[in-house]
PDB file of N, CA and C in Angstrom:
ATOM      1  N   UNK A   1     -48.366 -47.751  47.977  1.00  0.00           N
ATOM      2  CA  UNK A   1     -47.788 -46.600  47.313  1.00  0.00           C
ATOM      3  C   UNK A   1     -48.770 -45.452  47.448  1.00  0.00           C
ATOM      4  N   UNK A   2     -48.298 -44.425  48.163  1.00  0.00           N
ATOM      5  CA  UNK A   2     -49.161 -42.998  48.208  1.00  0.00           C
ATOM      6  C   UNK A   2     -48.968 -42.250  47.098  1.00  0.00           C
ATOM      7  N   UNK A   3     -49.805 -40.760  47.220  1.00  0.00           N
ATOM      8  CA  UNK A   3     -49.391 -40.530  46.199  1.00  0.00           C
ATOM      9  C   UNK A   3     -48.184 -39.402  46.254  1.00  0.00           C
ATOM     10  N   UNK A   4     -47.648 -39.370  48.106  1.00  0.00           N
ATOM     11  CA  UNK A   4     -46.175 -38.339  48.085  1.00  0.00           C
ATOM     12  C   UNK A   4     -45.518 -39.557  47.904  1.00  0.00           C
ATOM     13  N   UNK A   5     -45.653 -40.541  46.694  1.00  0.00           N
ATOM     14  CA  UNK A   5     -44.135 -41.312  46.013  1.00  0.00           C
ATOM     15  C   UNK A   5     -44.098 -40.357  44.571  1.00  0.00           C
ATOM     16  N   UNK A   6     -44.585 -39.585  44.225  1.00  0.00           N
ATOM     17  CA  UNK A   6     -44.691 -39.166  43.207  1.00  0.00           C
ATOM     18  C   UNK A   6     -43.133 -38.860  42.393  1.00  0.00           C
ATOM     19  N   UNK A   7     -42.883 -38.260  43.522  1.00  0.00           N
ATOM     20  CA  UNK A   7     -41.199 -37.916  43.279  1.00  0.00           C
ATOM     21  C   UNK A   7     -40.260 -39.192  43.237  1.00  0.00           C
ATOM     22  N   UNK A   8     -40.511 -40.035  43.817  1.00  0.00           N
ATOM     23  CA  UNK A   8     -39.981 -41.498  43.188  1.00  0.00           C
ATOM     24  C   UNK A   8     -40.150 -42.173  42.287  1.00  0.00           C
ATOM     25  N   UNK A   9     -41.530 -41.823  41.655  1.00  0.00           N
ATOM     26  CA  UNK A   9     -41.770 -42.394  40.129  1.00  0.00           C
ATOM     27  C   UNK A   9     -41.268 -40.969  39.257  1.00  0.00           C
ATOM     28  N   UNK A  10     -41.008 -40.452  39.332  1.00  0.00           N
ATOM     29  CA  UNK A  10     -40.583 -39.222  38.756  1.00  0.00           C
ATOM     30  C   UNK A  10     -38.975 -39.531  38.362  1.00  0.00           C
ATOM     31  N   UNK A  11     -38.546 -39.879  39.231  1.00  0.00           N
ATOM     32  CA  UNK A  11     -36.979 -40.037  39.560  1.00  0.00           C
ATOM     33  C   UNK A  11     -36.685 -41.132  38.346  1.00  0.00           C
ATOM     34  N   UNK A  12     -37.977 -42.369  38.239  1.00  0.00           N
ATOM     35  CA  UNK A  12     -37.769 -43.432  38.005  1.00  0.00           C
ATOM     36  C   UNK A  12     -37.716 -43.257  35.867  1.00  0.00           C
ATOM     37  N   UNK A  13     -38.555 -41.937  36.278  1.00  0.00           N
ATOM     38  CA  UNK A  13     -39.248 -41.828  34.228  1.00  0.00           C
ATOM     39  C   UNK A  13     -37.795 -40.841  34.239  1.00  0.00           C
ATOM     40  N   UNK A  14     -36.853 -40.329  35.125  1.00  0.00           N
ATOM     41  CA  UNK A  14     -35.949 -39.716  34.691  1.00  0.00           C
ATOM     42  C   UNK A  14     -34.875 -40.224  33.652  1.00  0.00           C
ATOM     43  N   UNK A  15     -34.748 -41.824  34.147  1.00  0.00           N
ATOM     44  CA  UNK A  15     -33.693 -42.534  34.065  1.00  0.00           C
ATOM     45  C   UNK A  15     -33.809 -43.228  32.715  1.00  0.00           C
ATOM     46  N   UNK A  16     -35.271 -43.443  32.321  1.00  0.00           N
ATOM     47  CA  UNK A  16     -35.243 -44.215  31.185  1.00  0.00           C
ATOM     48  C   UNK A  16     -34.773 -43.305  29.574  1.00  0.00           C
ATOM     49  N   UNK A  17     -34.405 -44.273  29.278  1.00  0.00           N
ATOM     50  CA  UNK A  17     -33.416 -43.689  28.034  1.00  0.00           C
ATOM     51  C   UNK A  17     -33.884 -43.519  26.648  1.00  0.00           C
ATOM     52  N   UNK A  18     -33.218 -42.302  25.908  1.00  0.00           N
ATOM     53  CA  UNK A  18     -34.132 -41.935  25.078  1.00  0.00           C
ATOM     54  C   UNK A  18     -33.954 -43.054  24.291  1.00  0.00           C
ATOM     55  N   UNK A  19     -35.375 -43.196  23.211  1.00  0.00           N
ATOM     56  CA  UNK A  19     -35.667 -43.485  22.658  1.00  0.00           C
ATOM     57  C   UNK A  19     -35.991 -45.638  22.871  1.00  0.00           C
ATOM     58  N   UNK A  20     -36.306 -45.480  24.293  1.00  0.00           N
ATOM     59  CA  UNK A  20     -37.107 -46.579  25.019  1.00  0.00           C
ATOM     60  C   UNK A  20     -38.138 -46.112  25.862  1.00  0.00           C
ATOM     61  N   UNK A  21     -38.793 -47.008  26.550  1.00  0.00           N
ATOM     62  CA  UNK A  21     -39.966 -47.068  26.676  1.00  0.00           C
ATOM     63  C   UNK A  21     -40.525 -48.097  28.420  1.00  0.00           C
ATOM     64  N   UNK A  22     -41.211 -47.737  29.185  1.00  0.00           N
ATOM     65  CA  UNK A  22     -41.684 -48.680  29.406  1.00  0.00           C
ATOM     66  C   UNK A  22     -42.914 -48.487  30.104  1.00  0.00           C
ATOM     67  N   UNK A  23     -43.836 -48.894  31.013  1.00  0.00           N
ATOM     68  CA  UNK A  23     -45.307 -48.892  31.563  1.00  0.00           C
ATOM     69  C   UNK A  23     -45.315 -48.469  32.670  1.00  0.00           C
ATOM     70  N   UNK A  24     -46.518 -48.138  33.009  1.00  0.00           N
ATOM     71  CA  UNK A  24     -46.751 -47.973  34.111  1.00  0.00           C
ATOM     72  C   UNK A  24     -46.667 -49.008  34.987  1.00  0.00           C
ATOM     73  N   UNK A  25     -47.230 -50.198  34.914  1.00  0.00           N
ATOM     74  CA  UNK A  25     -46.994 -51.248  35.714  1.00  0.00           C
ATOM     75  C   UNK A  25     -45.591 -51.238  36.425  1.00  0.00           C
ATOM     76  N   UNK A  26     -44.811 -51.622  35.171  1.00  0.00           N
ATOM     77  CA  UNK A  26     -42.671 -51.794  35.648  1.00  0.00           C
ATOM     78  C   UNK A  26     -42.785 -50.884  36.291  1.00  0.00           C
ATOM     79  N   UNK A  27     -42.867 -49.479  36.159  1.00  0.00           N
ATOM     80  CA  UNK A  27     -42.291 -48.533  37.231  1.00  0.00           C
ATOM     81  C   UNK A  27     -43.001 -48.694  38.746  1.00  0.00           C
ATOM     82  N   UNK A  28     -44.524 -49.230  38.906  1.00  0.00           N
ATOM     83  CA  UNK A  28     -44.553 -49.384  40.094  1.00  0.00           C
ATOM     84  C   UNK A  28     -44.424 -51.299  40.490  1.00  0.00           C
ATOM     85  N   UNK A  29     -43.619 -51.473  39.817  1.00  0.00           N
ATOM     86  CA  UNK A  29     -43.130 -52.849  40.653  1.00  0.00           C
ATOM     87  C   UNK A  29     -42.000 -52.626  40.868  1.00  0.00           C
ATOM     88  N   UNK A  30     -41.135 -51.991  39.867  1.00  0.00           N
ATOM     89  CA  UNK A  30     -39.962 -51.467  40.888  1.00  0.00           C
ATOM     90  C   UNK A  30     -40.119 -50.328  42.009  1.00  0.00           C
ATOM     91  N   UNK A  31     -41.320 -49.830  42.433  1.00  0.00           N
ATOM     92  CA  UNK A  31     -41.139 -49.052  43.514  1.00  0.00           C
ATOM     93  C   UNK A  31     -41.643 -50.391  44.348  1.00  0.00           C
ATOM     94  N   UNK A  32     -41.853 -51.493  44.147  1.00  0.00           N
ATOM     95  CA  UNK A  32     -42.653 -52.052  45.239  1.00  0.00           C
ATOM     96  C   UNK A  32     -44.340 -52.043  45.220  1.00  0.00           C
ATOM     97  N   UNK A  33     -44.719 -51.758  43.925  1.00  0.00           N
ATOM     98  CA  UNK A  33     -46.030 -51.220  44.568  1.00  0.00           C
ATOM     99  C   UNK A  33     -46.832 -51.911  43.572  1.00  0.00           C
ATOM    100  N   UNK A  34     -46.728 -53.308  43.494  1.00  0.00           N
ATOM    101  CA  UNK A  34     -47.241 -53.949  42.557  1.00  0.00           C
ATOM    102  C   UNK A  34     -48.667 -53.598  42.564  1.00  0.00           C
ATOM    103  N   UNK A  35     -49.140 -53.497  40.920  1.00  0.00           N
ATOM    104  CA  UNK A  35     -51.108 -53.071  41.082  1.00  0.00           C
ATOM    105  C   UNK A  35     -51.163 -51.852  41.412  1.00  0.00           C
ATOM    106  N   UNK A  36     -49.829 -51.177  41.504  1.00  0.00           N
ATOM    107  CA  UNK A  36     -49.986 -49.498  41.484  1.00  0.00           C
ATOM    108  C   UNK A  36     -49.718 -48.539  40.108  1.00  0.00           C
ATOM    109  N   UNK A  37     -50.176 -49.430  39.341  1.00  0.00           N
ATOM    110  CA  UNK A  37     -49.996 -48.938  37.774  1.00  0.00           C
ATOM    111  C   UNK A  37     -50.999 -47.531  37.883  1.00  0.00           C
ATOM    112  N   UNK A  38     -52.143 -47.884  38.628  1.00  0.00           N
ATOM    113  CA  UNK A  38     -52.931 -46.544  38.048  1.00  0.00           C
ATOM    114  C   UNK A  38     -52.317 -45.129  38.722  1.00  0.00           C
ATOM    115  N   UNK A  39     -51.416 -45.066  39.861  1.00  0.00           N
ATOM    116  CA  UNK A  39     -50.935 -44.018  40.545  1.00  0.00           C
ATOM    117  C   UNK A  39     -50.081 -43.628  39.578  1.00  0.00           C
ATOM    118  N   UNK A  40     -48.960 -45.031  39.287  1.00  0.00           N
ATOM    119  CA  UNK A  40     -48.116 -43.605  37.775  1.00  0.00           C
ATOM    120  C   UNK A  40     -48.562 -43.227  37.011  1.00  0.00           C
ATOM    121  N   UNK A  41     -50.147 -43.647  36.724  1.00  0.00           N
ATOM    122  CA  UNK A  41     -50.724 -42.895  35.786  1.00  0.00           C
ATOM    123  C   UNK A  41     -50.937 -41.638  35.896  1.00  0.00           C
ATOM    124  N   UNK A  42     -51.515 -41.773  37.179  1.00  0.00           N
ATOM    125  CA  UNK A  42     -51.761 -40.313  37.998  1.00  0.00           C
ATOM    126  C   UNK A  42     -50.533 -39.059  38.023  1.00  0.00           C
ATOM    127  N   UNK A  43     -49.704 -40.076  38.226  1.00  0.00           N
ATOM    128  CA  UNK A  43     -48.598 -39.010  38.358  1.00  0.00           C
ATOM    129  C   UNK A  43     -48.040 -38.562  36.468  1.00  0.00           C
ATOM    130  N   UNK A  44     -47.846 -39.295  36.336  1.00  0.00           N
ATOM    131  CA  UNK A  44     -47.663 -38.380  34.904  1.00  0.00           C
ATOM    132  C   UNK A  44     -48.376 -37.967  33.836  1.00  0.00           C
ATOM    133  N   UNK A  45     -49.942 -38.179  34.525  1.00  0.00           N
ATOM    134  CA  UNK A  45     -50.548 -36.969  34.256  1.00  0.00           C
ATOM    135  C   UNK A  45     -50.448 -35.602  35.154  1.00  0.00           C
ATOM    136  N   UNK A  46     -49.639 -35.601  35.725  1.00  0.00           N
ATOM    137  CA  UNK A  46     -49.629 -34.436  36.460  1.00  0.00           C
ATOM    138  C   UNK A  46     -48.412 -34.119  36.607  1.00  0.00           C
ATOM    139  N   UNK A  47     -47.552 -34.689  35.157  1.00  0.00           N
ATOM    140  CA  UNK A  47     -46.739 -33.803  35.430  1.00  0.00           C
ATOM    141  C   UNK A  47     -46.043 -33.300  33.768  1.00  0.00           C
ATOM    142  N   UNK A  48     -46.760 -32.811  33.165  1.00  0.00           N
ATOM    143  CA  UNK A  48     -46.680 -32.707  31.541  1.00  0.00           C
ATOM    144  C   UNK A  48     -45.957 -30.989  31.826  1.00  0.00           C
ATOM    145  N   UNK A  49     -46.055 -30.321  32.910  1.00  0.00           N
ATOM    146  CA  UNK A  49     -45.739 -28.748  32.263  1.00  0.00           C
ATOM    147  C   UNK A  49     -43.850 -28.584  32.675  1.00  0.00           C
ATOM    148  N   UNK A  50     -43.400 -30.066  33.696  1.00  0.00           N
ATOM    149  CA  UNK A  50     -41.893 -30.288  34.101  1.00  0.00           C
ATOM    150  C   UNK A  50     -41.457 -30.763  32.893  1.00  0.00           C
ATOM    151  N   UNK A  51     -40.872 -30.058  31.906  1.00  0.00           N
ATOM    152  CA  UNK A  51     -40.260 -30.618  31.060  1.00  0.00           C
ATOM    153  C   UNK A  51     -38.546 -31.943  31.109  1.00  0.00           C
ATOM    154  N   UNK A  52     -37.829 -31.551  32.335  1.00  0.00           N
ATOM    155  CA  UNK A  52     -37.421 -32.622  33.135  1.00  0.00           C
ATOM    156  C   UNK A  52     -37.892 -34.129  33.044  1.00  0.00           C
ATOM    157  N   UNK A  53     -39.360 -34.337  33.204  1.00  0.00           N
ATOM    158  CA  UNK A  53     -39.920 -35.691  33.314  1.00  0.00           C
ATOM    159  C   UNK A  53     -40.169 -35.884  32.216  1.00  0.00           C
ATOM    160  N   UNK A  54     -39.569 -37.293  31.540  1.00  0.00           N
ATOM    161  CA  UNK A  54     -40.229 -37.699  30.089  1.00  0.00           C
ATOM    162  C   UNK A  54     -41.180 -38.377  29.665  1.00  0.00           C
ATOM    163  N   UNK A  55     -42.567 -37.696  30.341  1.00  0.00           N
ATOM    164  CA  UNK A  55     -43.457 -38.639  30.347  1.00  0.00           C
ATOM    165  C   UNK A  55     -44.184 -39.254  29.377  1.00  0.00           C
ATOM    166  N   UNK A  56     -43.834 -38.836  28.440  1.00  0.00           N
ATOM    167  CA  UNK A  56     -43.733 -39.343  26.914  1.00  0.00           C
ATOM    168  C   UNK A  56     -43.454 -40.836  26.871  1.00  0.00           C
ATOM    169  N   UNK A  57     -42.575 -41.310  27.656  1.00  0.00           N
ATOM    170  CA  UNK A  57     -42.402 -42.368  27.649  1.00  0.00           C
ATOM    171  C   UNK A  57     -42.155 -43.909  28.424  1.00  0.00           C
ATOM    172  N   UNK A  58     -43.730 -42.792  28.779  1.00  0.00           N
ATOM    173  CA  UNK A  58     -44.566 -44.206  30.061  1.00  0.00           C
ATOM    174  C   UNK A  58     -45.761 -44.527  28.958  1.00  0.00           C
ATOM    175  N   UNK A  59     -46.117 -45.548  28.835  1.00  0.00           N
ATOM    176  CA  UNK A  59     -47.265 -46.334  28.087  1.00  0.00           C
ATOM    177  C   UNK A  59     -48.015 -47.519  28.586  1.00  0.00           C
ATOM    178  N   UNK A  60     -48.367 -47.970  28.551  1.00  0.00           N
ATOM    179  CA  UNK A  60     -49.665 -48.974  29.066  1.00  0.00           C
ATOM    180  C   UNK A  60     -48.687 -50.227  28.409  1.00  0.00           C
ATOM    181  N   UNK A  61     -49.304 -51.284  28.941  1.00  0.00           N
ATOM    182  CA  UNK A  61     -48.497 -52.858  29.367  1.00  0.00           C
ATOM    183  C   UNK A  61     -48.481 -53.254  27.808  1.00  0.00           C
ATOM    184  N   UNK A  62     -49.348 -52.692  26.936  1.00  0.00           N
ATOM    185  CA  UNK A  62     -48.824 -53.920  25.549  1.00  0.00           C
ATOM    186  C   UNK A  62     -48.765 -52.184  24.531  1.00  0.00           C
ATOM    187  N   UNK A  63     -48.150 -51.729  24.805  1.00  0.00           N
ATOM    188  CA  UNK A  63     -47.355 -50.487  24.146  1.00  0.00           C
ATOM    189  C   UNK A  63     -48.353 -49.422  24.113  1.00  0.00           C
ATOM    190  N   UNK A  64     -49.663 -49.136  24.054  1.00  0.00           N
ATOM    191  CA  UNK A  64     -50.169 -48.303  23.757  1.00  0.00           C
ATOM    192  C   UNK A  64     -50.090 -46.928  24.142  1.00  0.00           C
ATOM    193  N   UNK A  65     -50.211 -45.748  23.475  1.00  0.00           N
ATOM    194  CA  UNK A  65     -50.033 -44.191  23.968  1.00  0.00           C
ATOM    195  C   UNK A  65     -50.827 -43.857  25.001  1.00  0.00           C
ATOM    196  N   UNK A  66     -51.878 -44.406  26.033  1.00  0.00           N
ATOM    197  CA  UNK A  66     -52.846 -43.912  26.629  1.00  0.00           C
ATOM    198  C   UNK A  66     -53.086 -42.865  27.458  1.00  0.00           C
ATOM    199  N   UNK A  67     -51.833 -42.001  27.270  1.00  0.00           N
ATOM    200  CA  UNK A  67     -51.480 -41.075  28.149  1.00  0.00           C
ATOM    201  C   UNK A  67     -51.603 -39.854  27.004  1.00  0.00           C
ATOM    202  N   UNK A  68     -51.854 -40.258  25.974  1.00  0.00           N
ATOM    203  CA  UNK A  68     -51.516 -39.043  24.942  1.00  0.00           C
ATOM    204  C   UNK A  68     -52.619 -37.961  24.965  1.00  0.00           C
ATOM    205  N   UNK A  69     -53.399 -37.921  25.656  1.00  0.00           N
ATOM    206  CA  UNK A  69     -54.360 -37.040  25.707  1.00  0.00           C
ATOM    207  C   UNK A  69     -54.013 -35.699  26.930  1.00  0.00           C
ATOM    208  N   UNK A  70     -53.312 -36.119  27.848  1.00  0.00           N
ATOM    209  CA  UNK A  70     -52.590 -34.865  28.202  1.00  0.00           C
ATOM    210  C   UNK A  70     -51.302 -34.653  27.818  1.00  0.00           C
ATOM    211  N   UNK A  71     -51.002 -34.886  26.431  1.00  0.00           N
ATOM    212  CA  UNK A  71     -50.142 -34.133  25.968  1.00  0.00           C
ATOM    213  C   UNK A  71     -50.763 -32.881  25.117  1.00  0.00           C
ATOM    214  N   UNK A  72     -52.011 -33.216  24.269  1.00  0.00           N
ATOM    215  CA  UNK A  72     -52.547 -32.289  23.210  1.00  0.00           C
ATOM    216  C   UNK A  72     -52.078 -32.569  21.728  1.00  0.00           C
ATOM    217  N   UNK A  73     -53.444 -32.923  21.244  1.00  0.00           N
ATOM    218  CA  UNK A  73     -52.946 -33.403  19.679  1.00  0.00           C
ATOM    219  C   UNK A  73     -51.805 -34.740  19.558  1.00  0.00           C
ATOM    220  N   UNK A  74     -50.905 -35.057  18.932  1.00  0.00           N
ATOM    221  CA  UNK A  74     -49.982 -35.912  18.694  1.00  0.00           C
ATOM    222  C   UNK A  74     -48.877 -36.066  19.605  1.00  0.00           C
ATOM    223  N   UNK A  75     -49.152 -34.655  20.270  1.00  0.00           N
ATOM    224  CA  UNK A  75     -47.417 -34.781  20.593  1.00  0.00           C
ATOM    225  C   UNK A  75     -46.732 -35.881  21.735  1.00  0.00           C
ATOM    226  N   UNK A  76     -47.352 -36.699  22.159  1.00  0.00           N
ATOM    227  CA  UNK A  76     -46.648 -37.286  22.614  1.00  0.00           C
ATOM    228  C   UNK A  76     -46.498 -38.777  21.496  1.00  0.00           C
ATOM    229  N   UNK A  77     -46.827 -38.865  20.528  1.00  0.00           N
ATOM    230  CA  UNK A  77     -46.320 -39.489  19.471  1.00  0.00           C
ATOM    231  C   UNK A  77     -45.312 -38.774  18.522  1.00  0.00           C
ATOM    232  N   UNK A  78     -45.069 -37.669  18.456  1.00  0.00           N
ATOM    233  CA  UNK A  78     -44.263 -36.598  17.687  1.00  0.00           C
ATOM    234  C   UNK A  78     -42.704 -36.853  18.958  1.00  0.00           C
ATOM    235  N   UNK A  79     -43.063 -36.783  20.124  1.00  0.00           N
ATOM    236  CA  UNK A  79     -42.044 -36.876  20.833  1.00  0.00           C
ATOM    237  C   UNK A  79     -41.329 -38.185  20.898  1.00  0.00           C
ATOM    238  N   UNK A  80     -42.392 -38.997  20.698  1.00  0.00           N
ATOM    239  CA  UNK A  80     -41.411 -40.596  20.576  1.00  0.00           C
ATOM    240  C   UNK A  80     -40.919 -40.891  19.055  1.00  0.00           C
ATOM    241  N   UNK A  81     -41.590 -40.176  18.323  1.00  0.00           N
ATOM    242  CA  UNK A  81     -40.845 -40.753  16.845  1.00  0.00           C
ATOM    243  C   UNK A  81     -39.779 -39.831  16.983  1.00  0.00           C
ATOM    244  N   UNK A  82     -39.405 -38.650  17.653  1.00  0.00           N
ATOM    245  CA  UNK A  82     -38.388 -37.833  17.274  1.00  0.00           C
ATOM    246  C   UNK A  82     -36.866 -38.654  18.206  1.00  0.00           C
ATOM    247  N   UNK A  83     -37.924 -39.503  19.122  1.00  0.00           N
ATOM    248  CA  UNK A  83     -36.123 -40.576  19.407  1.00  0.00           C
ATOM    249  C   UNK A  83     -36.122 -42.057  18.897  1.00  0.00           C
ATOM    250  N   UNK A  84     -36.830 -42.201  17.627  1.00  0.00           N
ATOM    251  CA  UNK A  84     -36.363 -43.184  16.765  1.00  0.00           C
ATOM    252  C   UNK A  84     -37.662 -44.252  16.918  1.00  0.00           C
ATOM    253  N   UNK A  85     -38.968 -43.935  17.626  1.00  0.00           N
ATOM    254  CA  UNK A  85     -39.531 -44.880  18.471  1.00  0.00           C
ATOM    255  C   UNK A  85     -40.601 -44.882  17.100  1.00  0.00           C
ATOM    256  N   UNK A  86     -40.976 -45.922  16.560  1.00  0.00           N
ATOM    257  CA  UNK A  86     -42.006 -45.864  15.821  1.00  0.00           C
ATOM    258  C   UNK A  86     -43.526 -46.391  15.944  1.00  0.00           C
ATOM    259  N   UNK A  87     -44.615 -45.401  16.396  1.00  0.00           N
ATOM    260  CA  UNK A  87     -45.842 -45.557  16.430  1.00  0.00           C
ATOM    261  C   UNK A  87     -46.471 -45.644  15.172  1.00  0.00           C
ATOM    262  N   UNK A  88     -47.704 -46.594  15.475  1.00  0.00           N
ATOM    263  CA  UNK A  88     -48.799 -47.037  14.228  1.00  0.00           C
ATOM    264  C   UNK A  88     -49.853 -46.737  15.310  1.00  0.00           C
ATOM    265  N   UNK A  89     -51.226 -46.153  14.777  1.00  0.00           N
ATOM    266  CA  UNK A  89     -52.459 -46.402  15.376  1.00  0.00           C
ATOM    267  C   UNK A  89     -52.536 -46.118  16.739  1.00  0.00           C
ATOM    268  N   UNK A  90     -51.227 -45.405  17.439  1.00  0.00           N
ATOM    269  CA  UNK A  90     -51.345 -44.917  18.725  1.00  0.00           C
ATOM    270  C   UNK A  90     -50.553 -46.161  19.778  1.00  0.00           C
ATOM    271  N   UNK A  91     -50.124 -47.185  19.107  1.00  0.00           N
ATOM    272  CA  UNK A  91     -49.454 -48.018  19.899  1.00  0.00           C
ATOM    273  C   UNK A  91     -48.158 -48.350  18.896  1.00  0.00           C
ATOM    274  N   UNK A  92     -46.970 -48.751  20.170  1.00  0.00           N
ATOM    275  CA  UNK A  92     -45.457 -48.203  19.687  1.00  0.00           C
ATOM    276  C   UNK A  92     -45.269 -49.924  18.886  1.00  0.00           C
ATOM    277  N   UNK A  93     -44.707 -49.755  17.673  1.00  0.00           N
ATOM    278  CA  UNK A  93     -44.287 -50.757  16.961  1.00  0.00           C
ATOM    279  C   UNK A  93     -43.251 -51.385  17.521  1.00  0.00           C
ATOM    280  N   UNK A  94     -42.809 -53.018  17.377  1.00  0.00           N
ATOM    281  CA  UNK A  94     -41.940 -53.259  17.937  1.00  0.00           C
ATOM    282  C   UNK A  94     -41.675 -52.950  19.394  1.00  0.00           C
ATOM    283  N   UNK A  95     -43.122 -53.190  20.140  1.00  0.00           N
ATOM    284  CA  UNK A  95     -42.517 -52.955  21.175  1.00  0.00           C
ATOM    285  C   UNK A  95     -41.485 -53.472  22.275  1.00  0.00           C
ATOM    286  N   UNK A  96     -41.789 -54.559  22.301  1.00  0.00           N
ATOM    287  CA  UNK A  96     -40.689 -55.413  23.117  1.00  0.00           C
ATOM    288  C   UNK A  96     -39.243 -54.465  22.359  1.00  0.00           C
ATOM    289  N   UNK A  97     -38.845 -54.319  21.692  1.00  0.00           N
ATOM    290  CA  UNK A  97     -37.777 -53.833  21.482  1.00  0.00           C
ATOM    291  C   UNK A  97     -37.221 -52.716  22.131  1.00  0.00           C
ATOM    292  N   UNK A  98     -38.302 -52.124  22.308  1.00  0.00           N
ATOM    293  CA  UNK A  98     -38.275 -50.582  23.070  1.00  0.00           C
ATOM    294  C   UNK A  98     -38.173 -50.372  24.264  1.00  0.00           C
ATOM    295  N   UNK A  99     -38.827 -51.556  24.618  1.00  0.00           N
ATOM    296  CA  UNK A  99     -38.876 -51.818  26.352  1.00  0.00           C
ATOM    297  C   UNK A  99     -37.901 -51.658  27.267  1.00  0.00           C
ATOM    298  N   UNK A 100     -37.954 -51.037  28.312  1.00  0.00           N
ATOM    299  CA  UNK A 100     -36.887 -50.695  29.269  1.00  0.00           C
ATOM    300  C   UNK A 100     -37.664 -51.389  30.732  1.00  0.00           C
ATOM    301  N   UNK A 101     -36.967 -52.308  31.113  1.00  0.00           N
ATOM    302  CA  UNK A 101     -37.600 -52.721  32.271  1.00  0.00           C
ATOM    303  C   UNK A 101     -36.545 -51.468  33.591  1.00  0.00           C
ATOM    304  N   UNK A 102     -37.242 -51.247  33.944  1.00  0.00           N
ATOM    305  CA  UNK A 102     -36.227 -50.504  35.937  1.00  0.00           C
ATOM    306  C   UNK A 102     -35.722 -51.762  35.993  1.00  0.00           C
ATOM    307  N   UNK A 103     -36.788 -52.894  36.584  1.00  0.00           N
ATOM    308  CA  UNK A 103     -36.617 -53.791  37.633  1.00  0.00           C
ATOM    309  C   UNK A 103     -34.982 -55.044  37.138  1.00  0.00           C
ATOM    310  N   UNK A 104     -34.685 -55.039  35.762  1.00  0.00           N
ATOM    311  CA  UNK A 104     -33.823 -55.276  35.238  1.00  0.00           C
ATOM    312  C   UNK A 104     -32.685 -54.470  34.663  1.00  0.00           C
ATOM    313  N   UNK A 105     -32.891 -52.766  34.804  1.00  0.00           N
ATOM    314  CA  UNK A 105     -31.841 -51.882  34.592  1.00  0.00           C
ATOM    315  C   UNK A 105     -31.049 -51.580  35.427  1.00  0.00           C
ATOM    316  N   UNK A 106     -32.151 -51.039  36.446  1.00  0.00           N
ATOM    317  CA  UNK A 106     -31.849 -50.392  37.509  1.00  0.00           C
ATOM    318  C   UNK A 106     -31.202 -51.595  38.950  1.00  0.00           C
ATOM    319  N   UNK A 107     -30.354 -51.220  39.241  1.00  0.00           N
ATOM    320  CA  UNK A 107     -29.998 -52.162  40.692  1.00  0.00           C
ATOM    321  C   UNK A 107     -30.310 -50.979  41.760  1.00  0.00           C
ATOM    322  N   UNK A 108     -31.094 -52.253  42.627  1.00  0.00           N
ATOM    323  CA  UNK A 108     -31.998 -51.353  44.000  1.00  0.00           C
ATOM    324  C   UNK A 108     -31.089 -50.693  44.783  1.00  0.00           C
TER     325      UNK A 108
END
């Protein structure tokens, strides 16, 4: 996975639905790019000013916000409680519940 897939993991944080959730990992195993967790990281840090992309709601493999630092202050915890998603301590409660797998939503 390069990093002109950007627009394919982009495509991919389009689809997930409000007020779910899922990792960086899932999104690059459904591109194929297993162990390419740190590139969607990359990419949605770089892409916070497209309001289009909800990158709010990509998180690390056992729920945590780790992306919340390029949002500024809370808000990317302000943005997930405002679709029902409830954070404690910076990691999403209930997460399995929240979870949106691609690789089980999405058909290739």
């Amino acid at each position: 996975m390069k990093s002109n897939r950007f627009d394919d993991i982009y495509e991919v944080v389009r689809l997930i639905p409000r007020g779910r959730v899922t990792s960086y990992g899932a999104i690059a195993t459904y591109l194929g790019a297993k162990g390419g967790a740190r590139l969607v990281g990359w990419a949605m840090n770089a892409c916070h000013q497209d309001v289009t992309i909800p990158a709010h709601r990509v998180v690390n493999r056992i729920g945590m916000l780790t992306g919340k630092a390029f949002f500024g202050g809370n808000r990317m915890e302000e943005l997930l409680q405002e679709e029902g998603v409830e954070v404690k301590n910076d990691k999403i409660v209930n997460f399995e519940s929240h979870f949106w797998s691609p690789a089980e939503e999405l058909l290739h």
